[in-house]
N, C-alpha and C. Protein backbone atom coordinates (compact mmCIF):
# COMPACT_ATOMS: atom_id res chain seq x y z
N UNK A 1 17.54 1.76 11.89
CA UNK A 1 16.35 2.28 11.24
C UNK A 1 15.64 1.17 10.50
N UNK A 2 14.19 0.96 10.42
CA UNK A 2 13.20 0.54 9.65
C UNK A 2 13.05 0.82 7.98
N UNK A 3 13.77 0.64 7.36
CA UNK A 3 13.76 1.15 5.87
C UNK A 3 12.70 1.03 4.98
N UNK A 4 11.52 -0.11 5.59
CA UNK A 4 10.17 0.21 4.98
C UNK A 4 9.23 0.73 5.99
N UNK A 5 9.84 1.29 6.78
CA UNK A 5 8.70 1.85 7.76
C UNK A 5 8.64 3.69 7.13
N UNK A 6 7.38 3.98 6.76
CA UNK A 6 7.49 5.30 6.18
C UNK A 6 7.42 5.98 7.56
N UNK A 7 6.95 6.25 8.67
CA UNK A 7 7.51 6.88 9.89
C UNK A 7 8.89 7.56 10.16
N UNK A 8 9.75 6.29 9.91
CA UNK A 8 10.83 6.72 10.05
C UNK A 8 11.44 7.50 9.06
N UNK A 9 10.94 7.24 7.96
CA UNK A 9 11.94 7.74 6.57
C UNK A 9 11.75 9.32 6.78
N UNK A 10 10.38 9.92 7.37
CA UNK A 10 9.79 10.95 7.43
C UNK A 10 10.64 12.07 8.50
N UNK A 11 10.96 11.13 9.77
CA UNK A 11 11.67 12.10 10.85
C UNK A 11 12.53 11.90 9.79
N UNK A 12 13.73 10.83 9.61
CA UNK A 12 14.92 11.21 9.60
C UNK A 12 15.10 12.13 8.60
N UNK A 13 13.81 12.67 7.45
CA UNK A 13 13.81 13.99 6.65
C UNK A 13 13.97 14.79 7.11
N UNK A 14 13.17 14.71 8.68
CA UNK A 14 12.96 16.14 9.10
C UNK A 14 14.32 16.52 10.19
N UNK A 15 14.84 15.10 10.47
CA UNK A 15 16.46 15.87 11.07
C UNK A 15 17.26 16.39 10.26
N UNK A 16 17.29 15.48 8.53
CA UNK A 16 18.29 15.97 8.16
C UNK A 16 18.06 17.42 7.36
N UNK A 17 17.10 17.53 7.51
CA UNK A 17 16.47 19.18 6.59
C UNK A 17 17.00 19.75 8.10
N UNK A 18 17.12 19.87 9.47
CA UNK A 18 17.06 20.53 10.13
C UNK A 18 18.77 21.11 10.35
N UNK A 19 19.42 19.60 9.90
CA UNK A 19 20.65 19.86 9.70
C UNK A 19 21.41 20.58 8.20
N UNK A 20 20.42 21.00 7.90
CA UNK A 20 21.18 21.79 6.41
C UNK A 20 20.75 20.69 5.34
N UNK A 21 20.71 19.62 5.41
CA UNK A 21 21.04 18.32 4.04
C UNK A 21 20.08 18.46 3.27
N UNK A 22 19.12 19.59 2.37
CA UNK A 22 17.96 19.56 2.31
C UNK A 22 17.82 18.54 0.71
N UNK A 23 19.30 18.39 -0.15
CA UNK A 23 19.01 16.75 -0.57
C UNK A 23 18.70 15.88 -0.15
N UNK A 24 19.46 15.38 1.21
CA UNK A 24 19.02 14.20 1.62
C UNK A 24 17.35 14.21 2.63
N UNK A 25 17.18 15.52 2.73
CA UNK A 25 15.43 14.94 3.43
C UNK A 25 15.00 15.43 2.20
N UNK A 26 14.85 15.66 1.10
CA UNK A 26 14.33 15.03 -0.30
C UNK A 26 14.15 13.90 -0.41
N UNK A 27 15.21 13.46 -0.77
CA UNK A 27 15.08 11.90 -0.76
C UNK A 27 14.78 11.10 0.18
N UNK A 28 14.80 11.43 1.90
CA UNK A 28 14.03 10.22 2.50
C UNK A 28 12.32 10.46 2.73
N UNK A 29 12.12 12.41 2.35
CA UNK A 29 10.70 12.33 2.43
C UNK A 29 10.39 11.55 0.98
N UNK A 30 10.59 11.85 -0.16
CA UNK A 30 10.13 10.76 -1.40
C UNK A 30 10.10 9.29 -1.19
N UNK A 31 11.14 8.66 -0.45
CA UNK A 31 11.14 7.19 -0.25
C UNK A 31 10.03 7.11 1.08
N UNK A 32 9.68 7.99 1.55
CA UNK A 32 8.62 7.55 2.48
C UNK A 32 7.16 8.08 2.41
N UNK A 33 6.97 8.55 1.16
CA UNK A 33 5.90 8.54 0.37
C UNK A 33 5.92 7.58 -0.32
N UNK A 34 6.85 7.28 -0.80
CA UNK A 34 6.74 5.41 -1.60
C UNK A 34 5.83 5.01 -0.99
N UNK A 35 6.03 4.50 0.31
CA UNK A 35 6.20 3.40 1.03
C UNK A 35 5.07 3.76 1.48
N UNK A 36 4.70 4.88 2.26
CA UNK A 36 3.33 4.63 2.29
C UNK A 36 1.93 4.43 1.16
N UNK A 37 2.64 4.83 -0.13
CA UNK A 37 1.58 4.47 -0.97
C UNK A 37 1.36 3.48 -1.07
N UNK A 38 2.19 2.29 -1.26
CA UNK A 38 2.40 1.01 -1.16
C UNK A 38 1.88 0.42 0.05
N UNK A 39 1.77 0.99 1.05
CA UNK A 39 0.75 0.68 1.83
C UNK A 39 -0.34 0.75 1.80
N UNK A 40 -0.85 1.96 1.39
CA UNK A 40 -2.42 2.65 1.37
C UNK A 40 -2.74 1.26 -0.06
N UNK A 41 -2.01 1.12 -1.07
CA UNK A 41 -2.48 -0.17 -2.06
C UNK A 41 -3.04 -1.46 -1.48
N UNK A 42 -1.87 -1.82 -0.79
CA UNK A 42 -2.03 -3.11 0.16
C UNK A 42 -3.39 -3.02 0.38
N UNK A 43 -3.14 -2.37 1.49
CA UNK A 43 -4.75 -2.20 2.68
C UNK A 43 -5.70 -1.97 1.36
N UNK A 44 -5.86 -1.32 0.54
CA UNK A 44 -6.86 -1.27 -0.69
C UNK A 44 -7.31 -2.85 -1.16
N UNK A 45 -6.08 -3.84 -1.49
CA UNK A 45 -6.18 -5.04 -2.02
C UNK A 45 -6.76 -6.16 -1.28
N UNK A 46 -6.69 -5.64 -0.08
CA UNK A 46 -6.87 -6.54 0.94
C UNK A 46 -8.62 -5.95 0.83
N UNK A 47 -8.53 -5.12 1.34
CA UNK A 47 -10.04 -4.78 1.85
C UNK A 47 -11.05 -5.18 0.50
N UNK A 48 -10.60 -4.87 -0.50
CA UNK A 48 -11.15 -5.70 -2.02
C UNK A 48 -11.41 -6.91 -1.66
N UNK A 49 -10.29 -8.11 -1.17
CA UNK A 49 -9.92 -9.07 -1.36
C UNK A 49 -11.00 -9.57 -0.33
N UNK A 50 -11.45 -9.21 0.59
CA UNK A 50 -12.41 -9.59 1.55
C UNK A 50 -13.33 -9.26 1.08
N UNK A 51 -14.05 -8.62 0.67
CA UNK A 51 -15.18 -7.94 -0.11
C UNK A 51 -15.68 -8.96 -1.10
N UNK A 52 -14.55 -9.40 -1.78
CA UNK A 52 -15.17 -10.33 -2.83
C UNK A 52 -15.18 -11.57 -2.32
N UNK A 53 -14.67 -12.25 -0.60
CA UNK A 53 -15.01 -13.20 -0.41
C UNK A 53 -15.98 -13.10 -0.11
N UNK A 54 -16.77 -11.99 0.72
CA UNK A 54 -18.21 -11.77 1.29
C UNK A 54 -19.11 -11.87 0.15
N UNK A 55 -18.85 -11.55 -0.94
CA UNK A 55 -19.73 -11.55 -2.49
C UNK A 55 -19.74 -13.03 -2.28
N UNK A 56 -18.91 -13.71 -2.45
CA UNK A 56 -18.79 -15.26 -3.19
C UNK A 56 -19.78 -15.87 -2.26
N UNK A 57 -19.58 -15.70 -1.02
CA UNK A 57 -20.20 -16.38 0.10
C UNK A 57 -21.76 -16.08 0.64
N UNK A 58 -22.20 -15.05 -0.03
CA UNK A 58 -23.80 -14.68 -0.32
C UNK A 58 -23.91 -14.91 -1.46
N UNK A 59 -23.01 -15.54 -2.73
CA UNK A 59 -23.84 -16.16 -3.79
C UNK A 59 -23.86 -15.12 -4.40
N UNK A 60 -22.87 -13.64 -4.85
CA UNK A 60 -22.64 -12.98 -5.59
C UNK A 60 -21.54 -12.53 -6.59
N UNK A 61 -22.01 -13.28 -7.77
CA UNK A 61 -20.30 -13.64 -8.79
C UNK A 61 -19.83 -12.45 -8.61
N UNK A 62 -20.94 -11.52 -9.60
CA UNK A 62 -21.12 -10.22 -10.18
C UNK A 62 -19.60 -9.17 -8.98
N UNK A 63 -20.27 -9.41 -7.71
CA UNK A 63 -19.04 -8.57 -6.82
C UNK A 63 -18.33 -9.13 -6.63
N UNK A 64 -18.14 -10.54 -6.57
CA UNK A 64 -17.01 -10.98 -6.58
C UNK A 64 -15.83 -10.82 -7.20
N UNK A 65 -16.47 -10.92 -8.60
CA UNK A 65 -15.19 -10.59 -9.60
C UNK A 65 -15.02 -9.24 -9.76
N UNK A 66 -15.96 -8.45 -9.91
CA UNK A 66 -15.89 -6.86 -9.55
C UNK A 66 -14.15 -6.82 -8.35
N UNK A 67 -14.38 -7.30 -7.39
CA UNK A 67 -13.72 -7.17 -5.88
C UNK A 67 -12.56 -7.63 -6.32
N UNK A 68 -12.59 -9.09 -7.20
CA UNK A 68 -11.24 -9.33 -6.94
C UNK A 68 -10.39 -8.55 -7.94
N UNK A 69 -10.86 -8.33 -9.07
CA UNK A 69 -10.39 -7.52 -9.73
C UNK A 69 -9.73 -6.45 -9.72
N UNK A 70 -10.62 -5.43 -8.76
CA UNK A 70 -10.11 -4.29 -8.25
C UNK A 70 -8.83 -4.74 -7.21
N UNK A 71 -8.85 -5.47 -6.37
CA UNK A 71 -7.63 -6.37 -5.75
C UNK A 71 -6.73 -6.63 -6.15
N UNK A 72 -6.77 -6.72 -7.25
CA UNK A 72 -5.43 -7.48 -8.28
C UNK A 72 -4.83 -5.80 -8.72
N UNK A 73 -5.74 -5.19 -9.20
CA UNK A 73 -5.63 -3.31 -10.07
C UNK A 73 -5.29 -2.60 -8.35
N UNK A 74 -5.21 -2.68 -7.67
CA UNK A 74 -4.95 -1.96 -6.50
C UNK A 74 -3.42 -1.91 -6.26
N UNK A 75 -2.90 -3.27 -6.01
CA UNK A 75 -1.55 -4.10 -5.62
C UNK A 75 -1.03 -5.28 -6.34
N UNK A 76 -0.83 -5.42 -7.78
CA UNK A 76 -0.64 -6.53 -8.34
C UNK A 76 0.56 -7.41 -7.97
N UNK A 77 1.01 -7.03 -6.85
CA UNK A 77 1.69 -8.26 -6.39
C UNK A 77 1.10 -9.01 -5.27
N UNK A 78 -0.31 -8.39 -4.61
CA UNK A 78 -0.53 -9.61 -3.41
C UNK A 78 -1.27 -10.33 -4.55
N UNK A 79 -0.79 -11.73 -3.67
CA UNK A 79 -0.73 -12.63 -4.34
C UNK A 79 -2.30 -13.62 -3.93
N UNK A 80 -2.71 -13.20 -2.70
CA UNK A 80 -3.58 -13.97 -2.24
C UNK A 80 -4.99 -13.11 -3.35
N UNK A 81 -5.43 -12.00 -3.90
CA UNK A 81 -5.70 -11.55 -4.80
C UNK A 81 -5.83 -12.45 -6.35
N UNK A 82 -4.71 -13.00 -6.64
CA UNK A 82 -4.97 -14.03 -8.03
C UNK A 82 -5.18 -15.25 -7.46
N UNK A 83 -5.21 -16.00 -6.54
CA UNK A 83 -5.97 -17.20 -6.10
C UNK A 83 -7.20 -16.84 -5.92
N UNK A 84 -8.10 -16.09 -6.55
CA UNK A 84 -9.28 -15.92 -6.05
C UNK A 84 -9.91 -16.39 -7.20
């Protein structure tokens, strides 16, 4: 199994709820809502993170820092976000 893939975390909820375990597809549907939130952030930071290069590169601070900002407040660990 993929342990950051939220796909998977999701079936193997739905086998083990099918098998009675309805703790354990608790806990792998919650860990695979993690994981996709943590995704949906990413893709947020990123799409920021381009946004404010397109600002910089038409000569617009104002969205720039707006962009990267929100980039950094989206996912504060990508990192390509504080080199900006």
């Amino acid at each position: 199994m993929q342990p950051e893939f939220a796909g998977a975390r999701i079936t193997l909820a739905a086998v083990l709820r099918q098998l009675g375990d309805s703790e354990g597809a608790a806990a792998e549907s919650r860990a695979g809502m993690e994981i996709d939130i943590t995704e949906d952030q990413r893709s947020g930071a990123l799409f920021a993170n381009k946004f404010g290069a397109q600002a910089s590169q038409r000569g617009r601070p104002g969205g720039r820092h707006f962009a990267f900002r929100a980039a950094i407040s989206s996912s504060p660990n990508y990192a390509a976000a504080h080199l900006n």
